[in-house]
N, C-alpha and C. Protein backbone atom coordinates (compact mmCIF):
# COMPACT_ATOMS: atom_id res chain seq x y z
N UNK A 1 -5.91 2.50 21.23
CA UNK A 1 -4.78 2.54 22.14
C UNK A 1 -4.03 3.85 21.88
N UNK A 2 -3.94 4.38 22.86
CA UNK A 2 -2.85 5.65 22.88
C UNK A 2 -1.44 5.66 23.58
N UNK A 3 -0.04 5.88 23.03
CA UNK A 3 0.94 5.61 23.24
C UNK A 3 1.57 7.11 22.72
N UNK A 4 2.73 7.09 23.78
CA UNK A 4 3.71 8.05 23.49
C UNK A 4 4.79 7.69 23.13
N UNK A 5 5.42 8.11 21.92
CA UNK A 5 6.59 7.51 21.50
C UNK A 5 7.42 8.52 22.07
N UNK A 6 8.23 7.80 22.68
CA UNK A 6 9.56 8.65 22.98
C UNK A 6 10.93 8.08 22.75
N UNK A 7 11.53 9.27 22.23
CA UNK A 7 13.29 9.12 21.91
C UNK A 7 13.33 8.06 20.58
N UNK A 8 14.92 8.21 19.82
CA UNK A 8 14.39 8.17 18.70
C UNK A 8 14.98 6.67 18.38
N UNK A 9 15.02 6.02 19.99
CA UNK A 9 15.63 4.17 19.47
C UNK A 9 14.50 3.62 20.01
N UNK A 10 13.15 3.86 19.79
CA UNK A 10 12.19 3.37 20.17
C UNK A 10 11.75 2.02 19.14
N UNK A 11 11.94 0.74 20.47
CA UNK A 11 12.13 -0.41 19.90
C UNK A 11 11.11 -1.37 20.06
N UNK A 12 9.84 -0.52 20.20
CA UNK A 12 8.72 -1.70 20.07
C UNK A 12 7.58 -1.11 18.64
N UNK A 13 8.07 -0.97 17.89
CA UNK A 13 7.11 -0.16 16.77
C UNK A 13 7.05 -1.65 16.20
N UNK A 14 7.71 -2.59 15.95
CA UNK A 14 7.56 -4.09 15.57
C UNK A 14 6.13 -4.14 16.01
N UNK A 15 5.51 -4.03 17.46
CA UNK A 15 4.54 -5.03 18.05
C UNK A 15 3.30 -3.49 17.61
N UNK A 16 3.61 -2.18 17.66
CA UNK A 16 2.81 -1.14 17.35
C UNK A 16 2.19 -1.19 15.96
N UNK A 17 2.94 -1.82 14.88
CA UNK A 17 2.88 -2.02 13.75
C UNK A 17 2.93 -2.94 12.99
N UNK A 18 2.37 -4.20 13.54
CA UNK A 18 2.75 -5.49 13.43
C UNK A 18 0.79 -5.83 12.22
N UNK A 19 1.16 -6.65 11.27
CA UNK A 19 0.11 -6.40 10.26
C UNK A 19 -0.57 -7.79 11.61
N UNK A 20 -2.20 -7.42 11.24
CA UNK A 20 -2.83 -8.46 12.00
C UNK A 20 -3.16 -10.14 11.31
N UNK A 21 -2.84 -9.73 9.55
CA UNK A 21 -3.20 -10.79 8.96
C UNK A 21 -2.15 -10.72 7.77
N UNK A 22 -1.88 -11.55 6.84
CA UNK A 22 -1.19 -11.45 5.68
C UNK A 22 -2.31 -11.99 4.96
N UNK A 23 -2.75 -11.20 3.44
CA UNK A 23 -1.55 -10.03 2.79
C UNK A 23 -2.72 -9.10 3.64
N UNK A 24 -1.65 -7.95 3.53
CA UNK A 24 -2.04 -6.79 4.00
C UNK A 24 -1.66 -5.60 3.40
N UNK A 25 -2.44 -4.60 3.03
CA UNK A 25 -2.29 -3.12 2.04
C UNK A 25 -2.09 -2.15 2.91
N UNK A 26 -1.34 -1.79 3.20
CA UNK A 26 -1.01 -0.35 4.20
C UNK A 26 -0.83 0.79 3.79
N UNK A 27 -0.82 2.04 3.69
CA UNK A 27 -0.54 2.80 3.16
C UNK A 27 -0.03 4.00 3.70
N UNK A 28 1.03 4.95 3.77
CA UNK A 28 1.49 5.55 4.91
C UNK A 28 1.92 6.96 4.16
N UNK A 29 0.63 8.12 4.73
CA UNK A 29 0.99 9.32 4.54
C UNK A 29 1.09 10.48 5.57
N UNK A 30 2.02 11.62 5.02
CA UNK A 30 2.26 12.36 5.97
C UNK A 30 1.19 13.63 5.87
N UNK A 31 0.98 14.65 6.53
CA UNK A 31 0.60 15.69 6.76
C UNK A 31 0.32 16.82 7.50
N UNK A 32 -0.19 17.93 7.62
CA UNK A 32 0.51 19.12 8.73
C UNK A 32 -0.97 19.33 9.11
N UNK A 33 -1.49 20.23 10.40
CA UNK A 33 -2.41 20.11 11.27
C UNK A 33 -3.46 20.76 10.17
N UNK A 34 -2.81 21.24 8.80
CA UNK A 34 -4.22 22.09 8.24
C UNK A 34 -4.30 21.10 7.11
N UNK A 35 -3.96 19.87 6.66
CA UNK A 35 -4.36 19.26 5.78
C UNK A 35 -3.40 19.28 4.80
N UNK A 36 -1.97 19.71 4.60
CA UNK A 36 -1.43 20.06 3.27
C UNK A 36 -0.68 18.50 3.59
N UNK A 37 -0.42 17.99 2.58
CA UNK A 37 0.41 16.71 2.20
C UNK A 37 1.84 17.04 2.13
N UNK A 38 1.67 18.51 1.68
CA UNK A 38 3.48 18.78 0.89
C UNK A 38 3.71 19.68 1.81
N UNK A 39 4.97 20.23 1.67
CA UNK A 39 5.94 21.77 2.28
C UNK A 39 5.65 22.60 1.12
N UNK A 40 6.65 23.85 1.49
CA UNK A 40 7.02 24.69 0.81
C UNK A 40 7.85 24.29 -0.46
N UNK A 41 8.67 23.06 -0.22
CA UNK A 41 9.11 22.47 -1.42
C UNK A 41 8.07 22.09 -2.77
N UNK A 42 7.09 21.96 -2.38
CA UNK A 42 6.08 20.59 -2.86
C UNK A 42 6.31 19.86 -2.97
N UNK A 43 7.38 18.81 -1.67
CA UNK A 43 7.39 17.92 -1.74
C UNK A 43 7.03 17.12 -0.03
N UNK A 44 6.32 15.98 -0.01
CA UNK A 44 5.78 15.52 1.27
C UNK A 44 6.78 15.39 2.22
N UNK A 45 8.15 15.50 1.31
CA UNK A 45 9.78 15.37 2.63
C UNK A 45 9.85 16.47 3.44
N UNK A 46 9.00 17.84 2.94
CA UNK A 46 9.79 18.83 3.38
C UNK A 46 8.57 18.92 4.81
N UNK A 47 7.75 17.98 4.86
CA UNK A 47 7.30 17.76 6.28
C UNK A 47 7.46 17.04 6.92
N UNK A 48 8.07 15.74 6.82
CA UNK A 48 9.01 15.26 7.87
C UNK A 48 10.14 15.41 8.78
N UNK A 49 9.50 14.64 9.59
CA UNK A 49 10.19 15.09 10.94
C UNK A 49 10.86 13.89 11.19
N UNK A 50 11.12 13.38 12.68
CA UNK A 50 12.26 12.91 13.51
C UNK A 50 11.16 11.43 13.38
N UNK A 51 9.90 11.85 14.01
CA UNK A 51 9.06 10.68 14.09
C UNK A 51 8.96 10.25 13.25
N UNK A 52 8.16 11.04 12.18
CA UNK A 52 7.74 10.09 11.26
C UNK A 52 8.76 9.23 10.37
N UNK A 53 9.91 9.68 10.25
CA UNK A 53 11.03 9.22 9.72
C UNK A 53 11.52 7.50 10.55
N UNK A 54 10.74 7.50 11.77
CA UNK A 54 11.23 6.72 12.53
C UNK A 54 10.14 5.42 12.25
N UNK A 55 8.81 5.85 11.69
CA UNK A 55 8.12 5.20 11.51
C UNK A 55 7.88 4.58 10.08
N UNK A 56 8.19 5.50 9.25
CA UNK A 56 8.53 5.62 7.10
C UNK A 56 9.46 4.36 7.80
N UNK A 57 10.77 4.74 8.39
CA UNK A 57 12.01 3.66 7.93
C UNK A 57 11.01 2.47 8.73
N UNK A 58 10.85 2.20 9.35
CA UNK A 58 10.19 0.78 9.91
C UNK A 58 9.43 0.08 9.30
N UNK A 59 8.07 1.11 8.92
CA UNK A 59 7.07 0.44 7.29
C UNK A 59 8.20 -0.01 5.99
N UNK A 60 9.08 0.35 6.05
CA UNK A 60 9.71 0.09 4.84
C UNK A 60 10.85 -1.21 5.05
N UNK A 61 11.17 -1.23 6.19
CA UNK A 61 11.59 -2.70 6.64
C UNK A 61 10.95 -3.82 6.78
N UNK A 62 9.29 -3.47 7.15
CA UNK A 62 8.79 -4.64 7.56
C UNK A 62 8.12 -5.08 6.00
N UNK A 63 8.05 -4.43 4.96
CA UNK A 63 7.49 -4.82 3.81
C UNK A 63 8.05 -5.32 2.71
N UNK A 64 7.33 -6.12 2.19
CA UNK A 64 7.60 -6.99 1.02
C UNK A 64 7.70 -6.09 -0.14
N UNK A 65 7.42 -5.10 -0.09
CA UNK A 65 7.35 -4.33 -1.55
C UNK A 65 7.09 -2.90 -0.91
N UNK A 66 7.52 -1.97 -2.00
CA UNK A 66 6.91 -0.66 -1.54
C UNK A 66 6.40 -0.62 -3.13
N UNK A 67 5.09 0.31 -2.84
CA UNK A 67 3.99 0.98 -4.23
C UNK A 67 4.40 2.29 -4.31
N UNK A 68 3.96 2.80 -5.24
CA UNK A 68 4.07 4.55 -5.27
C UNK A 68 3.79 4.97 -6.75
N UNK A 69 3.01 5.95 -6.72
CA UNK A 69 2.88 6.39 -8.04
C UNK A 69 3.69 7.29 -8.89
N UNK A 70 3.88 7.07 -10.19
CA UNK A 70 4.57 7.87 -10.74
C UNK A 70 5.20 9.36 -10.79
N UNK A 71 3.94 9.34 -10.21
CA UNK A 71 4.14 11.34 -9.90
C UNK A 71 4.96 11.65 -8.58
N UNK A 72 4.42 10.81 -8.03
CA UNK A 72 5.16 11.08 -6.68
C UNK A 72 6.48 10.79 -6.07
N UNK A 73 6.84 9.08 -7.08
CA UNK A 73 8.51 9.09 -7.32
C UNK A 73 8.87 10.06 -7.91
N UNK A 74 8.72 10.43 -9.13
CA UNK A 74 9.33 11.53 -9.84
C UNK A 74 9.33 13.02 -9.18
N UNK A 75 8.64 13.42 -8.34
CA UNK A 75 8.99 14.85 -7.53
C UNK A 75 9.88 14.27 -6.02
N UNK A 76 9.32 12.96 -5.50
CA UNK A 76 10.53 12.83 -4.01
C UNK A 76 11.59 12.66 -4.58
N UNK A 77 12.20 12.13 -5.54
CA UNK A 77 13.17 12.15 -6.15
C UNK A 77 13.61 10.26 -5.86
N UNK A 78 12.60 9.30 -5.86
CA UNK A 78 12.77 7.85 -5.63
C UNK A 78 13.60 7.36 -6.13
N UNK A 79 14.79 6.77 -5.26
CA UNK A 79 15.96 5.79 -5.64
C UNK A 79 15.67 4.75 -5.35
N UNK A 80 16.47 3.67 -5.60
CA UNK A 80 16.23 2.47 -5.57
C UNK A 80 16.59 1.85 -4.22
N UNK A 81 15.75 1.15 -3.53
CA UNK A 81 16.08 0.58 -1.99
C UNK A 81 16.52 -0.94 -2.11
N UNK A 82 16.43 -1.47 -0.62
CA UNK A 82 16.60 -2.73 -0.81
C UNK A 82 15.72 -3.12 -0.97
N UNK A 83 14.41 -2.76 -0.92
CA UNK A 83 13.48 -4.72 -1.64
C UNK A 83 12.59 -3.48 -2.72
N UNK A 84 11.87 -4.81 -3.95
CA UNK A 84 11.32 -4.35 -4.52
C UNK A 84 10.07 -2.87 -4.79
N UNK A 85 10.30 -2.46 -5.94
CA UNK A 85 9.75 -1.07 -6.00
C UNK A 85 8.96 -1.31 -6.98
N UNK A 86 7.30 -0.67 -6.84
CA UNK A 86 6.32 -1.05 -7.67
C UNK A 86 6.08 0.19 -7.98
N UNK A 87 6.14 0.91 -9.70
CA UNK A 87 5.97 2.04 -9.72
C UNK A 87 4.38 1.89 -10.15
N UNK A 88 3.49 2.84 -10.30
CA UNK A 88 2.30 2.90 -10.84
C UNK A 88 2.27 3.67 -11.81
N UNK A 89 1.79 4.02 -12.94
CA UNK A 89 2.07 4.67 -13.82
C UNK A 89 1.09 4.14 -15.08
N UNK A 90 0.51 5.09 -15.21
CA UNK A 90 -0.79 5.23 -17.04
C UNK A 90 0.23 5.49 -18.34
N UNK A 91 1.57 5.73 -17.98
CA UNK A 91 2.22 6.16 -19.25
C UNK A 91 3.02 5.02 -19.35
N UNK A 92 3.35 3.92 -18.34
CA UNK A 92 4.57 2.75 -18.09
C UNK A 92 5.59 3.45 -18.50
N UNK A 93 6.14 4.54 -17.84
CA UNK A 93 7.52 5.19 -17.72
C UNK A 93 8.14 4.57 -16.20
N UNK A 94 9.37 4.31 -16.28
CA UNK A 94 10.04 4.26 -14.70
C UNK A 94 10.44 5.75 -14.51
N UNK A 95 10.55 6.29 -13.64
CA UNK A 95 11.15 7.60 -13.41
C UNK A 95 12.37 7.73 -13.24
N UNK A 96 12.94 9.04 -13.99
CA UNK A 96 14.73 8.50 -14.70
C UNK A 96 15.15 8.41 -12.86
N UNK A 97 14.97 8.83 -12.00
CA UNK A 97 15.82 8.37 -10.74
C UNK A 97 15.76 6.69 -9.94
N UNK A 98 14.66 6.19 -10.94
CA UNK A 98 15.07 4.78 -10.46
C UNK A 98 15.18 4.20 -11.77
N UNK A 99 15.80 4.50 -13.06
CA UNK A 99 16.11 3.47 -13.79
C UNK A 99 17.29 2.70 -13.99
N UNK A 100 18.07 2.89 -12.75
CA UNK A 100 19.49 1.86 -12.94
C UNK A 100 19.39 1.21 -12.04
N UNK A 101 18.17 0.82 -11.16
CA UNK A 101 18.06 -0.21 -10.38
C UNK A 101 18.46 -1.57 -11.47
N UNK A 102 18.68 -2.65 -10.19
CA UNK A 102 18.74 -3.69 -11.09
C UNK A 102 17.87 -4.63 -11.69
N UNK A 103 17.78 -5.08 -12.32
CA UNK A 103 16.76 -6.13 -13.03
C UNK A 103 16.03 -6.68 -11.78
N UNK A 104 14.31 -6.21 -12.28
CA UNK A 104 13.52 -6.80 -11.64
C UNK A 104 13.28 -6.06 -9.84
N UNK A 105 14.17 -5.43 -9.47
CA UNK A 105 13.90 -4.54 -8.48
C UNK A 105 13.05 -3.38 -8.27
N UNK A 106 12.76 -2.54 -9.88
CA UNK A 106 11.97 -1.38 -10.13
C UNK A 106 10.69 -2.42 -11.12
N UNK A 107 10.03 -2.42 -10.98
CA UNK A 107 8.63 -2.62 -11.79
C UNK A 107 7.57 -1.58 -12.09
N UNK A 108 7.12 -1.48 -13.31
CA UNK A 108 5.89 -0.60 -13.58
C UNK A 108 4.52 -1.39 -13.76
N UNK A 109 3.58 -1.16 -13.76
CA UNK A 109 2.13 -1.71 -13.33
C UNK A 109 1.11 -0.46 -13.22
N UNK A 110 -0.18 -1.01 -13.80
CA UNK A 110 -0.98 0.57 -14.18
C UNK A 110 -2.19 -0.19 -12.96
N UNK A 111 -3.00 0.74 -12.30
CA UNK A 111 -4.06 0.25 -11.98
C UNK A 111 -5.91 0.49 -11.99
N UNK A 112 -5.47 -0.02 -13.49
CA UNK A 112 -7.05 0.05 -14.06
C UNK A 112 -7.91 -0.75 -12.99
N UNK A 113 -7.80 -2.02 -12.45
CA UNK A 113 -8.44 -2.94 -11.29
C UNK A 113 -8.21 -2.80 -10.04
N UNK A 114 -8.31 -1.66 -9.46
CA UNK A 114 -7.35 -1.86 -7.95
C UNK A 114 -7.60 -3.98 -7.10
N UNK A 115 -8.31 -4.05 -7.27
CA UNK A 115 -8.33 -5.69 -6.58
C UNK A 115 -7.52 -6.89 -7.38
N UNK A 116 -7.53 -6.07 -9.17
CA UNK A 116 -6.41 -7.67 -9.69
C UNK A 116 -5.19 -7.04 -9.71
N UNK A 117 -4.85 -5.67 -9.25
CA UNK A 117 -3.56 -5.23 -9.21
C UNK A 117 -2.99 -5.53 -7.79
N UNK A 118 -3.80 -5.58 -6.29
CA UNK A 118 -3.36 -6.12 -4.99
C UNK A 118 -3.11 -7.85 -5.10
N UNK A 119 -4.08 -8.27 -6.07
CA UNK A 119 -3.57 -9.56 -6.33
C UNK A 119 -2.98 -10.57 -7.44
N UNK A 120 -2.50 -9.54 -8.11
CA UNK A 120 -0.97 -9.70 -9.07
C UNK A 120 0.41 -9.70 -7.59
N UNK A 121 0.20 -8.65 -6.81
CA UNK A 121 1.36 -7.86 -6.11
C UNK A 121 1.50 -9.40 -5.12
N UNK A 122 0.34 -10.07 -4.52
CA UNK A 122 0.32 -11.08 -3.55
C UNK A 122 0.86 -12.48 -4.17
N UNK A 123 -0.27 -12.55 -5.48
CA UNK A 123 0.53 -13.90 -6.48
C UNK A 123 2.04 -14.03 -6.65
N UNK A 124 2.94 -13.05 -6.93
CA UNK A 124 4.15 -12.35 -6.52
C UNK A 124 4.88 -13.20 -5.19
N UNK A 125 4.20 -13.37 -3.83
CA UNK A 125 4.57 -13.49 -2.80
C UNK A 125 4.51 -12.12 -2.10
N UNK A 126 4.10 -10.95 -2.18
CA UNK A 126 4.36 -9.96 -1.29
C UNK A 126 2.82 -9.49 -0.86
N UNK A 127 3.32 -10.18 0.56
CA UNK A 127 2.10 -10.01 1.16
C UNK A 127 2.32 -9.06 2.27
N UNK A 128 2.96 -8.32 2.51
CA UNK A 128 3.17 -7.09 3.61
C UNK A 128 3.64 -5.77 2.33
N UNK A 129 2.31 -5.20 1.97
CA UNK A 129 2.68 -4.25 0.79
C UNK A 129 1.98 -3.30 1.88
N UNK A 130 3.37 -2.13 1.05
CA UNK A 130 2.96 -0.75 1.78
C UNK A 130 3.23 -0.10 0.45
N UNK A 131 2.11 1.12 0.60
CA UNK A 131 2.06 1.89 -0.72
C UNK A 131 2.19 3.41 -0.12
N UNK A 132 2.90 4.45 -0.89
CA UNK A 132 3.19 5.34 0.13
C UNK A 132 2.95 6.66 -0.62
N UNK A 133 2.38 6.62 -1.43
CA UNK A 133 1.18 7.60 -2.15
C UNK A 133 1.33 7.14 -3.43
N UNK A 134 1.46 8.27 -4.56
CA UNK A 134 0.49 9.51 -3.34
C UNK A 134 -0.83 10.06 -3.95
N UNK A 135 -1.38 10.62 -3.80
CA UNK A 135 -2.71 11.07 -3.31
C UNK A 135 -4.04 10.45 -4.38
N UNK A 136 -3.38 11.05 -5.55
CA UNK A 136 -4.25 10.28 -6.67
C UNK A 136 -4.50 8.54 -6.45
N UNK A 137 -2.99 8.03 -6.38
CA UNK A 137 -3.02 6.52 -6.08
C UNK A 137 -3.86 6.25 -4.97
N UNK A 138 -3.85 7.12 -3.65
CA UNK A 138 -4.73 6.56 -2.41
C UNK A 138 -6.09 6.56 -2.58
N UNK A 139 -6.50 7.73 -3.73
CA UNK A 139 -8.01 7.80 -3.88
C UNK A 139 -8.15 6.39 -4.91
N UNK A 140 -7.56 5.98 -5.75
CA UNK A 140 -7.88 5.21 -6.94
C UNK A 140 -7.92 3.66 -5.51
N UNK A 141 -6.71 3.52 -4.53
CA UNK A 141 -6.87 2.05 -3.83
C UNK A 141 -7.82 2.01 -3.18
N UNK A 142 -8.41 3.73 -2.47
CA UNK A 142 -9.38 3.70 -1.53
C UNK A 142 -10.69 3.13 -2.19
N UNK A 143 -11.02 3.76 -3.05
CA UNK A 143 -12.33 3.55 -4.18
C UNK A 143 -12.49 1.87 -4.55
N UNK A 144 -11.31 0.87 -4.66
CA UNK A 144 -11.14 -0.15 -4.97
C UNK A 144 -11.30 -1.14 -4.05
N UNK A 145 -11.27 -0.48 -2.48
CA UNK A 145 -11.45 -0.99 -1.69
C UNK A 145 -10.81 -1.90 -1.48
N UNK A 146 -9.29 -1.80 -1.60
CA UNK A 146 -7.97 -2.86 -1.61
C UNK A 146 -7.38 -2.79 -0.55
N UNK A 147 -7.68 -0.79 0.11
CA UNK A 147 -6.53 -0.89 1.91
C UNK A 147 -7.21 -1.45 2.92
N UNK A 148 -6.40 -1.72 3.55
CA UNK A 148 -6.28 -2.28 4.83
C UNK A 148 -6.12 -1.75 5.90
N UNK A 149 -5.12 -0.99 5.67
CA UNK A 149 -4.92 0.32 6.73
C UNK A 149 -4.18 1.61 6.01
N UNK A 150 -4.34 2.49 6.85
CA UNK A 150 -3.73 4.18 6.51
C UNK A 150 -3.19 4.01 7.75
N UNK A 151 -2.05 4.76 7.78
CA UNK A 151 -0.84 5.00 8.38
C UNK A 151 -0.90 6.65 8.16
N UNK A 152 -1.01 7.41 8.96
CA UNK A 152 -1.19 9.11 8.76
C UNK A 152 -0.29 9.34 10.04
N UNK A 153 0.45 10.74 9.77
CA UNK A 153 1.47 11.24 10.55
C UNK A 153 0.98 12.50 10.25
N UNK A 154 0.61 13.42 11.61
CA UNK A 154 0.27 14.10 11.22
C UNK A 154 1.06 15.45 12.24
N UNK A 155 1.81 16.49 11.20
CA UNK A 155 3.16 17.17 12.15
C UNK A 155 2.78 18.35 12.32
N UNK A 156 3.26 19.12 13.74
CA UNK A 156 2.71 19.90 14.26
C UNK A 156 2.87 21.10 13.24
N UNK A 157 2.39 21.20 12.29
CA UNK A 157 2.67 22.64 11.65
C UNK A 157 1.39 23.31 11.09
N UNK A 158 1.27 24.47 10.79
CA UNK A 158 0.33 24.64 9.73
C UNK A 158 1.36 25.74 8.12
N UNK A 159 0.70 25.21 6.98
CA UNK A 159 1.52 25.77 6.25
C UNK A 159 0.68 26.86 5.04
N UNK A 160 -0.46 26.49 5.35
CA UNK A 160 -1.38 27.02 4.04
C UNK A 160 -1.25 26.84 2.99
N UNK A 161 -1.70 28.48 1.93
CA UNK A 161 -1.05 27.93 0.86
C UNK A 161 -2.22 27.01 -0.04
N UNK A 162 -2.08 27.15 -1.03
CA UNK A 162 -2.53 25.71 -2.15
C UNK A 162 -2.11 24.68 -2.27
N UNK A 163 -2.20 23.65 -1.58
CA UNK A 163 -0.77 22.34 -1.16
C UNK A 163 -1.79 20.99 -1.69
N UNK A 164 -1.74 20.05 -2.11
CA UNK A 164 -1.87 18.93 -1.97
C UNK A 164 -2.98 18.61 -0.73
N UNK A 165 -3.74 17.52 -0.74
CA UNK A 165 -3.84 17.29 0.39
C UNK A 165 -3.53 15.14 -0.04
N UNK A 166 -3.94 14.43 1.25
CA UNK A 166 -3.22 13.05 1.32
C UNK A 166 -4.14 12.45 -0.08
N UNK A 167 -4.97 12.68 -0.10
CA UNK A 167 -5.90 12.11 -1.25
C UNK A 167 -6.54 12.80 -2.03
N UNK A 168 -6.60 12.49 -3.49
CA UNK A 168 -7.04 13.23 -4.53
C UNK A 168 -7.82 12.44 -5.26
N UNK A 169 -8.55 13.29 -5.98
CA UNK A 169 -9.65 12.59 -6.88
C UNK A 169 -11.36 12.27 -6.72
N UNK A 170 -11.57 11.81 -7.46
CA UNK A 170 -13.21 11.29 -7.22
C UNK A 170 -13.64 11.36 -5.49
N UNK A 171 -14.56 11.85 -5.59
CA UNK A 171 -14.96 12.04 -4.05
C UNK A 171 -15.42 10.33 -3.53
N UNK A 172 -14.90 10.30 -2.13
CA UNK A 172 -15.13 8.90 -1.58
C UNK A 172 -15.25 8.59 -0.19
N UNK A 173 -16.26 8.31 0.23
CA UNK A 173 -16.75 7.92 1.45
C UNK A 173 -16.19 6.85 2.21
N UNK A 174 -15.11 6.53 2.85
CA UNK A 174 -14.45 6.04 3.26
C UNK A 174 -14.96 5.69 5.19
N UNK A 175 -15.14 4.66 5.73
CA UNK A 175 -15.24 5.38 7.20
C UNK A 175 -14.33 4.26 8.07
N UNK A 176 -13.32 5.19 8.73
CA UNK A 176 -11.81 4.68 9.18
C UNK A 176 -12.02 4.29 10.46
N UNK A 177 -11.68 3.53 11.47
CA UNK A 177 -11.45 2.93 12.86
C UNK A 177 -10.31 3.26 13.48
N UNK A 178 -10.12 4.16 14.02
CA UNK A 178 -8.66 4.06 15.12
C UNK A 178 -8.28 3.33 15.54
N UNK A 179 -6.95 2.38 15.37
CA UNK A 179 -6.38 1.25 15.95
C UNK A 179 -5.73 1.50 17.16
N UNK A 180 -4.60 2.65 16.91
CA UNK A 180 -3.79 3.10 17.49
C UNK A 180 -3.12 4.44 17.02
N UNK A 181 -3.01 5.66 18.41
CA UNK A 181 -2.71 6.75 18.47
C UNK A 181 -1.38 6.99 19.08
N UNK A 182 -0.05 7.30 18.31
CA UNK A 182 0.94 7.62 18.92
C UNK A 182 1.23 8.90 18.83
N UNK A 183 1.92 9.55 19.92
CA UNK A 183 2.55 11.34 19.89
C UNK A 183 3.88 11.63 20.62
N UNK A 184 4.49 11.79 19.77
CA UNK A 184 5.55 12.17 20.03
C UNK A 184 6.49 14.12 19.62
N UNK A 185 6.19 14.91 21.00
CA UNK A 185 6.92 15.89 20.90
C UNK A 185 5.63 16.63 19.46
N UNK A 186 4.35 16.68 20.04
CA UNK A 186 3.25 16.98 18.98
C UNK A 186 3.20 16.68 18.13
N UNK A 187 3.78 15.35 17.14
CA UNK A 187 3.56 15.14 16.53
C UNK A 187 2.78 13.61 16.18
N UNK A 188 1.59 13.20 15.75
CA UNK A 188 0.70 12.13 16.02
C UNK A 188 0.63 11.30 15.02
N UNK A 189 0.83 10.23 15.33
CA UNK A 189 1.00 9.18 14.42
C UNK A 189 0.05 8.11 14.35
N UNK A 190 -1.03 8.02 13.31
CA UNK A 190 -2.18 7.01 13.59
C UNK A 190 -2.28 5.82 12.79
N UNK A 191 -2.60 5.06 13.18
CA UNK A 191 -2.85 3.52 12.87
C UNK A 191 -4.54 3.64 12.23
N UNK A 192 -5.07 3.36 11.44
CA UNK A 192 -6.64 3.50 10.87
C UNK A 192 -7.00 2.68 9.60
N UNK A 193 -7.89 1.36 10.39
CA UNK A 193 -8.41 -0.14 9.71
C UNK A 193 -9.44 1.14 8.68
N UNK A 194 -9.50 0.10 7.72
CA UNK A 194 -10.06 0.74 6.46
C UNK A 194 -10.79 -0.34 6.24
């Protein structure tokens, strides 16, 4: 399906983004037309835009938990939201910008098993998990064969450069299905069953 999102109170991303089953692993990254993950910052914010911002805040409403790996809280600079935060991490450090969350809101968790770590997160009750990198983590869930879907935004820029790209690590053969194609003002936002 191809859709144009337009204007920025666009109020059917509920039914655009609606999980088809519970639990469900989503995962939602950004990137620019040549592949870089990050900006000039090195950080993946400094490529967001209007859309994707419109679509980040929505994944992050409709989910039971957000994932993210250590590295990648610690350079976006991750504060603490309203629902639970699952950090990932080989060292079990929280990153000092979310350690005054409150009890039980920030969690650390390593993932040696990607399949008993999606189903620790579900035993839990959180069955609308979105994980939102980054790159190392997407190669370690992809390989584990735990997602469900990728969520890619991809913004009209090119930046070059030595940048990141959405996934890192061990090489992996992955082969994705287009669900749904949105564009808004060149910038494309895809839905892709894993």
């Amino acid at each position: 399906m191809v859709r144009v999102l337009v204007g920025p109170d666009t109020d059917d991303l509920g039914e655009l983004y609606a999980a088809p089953r519970l639990p469900w692993l989503r995962v939602n990254m950004v990137g620019s037309v040549d592949g870089a993950a990050t900006g000039d910052s090195g950080k993946s914010g400094s490529l967001n835009n209007a859309a994707d911002k419109r679509v980040f805040d929505h994944l992050r409403s409709v989910a039971d938990v957000v994932v993210v790996g250590a590295g990648t809280a610690r350079t976006e600079g991750y504060r603490p939201i309203d629902r639970p935060i699952v950090v990932v991490s080989r060292s079990d450090e929280v990153p000092e910008t979310l350690r005054g969350a409150a009890p039980g809101r920030v969690l650390v968790e390593r993932v040696d098993d990607p399949v008993a770590f999606k189903q620790t997160l579900v035993a839990r009750g959180w069955t609308s998990i979105l994980c939102e990198g980054g790159p190392t983590l997407l190669g370690d869930l992809l390989a584990g064969g735990v997602v469900d879907e990728l969520c890619t935004t991809t913004v009209p820029r090119l930046v070059g450069g030595d940048h990141r790209r959405i996934i890192e690590g061990p090489a992996v053969d992955v082969p994705l299905r287009l669900h749904t194609l949105l564009e808004s003002e060149g910038t494309l936002l895809a839905r892709w069953w894993v």
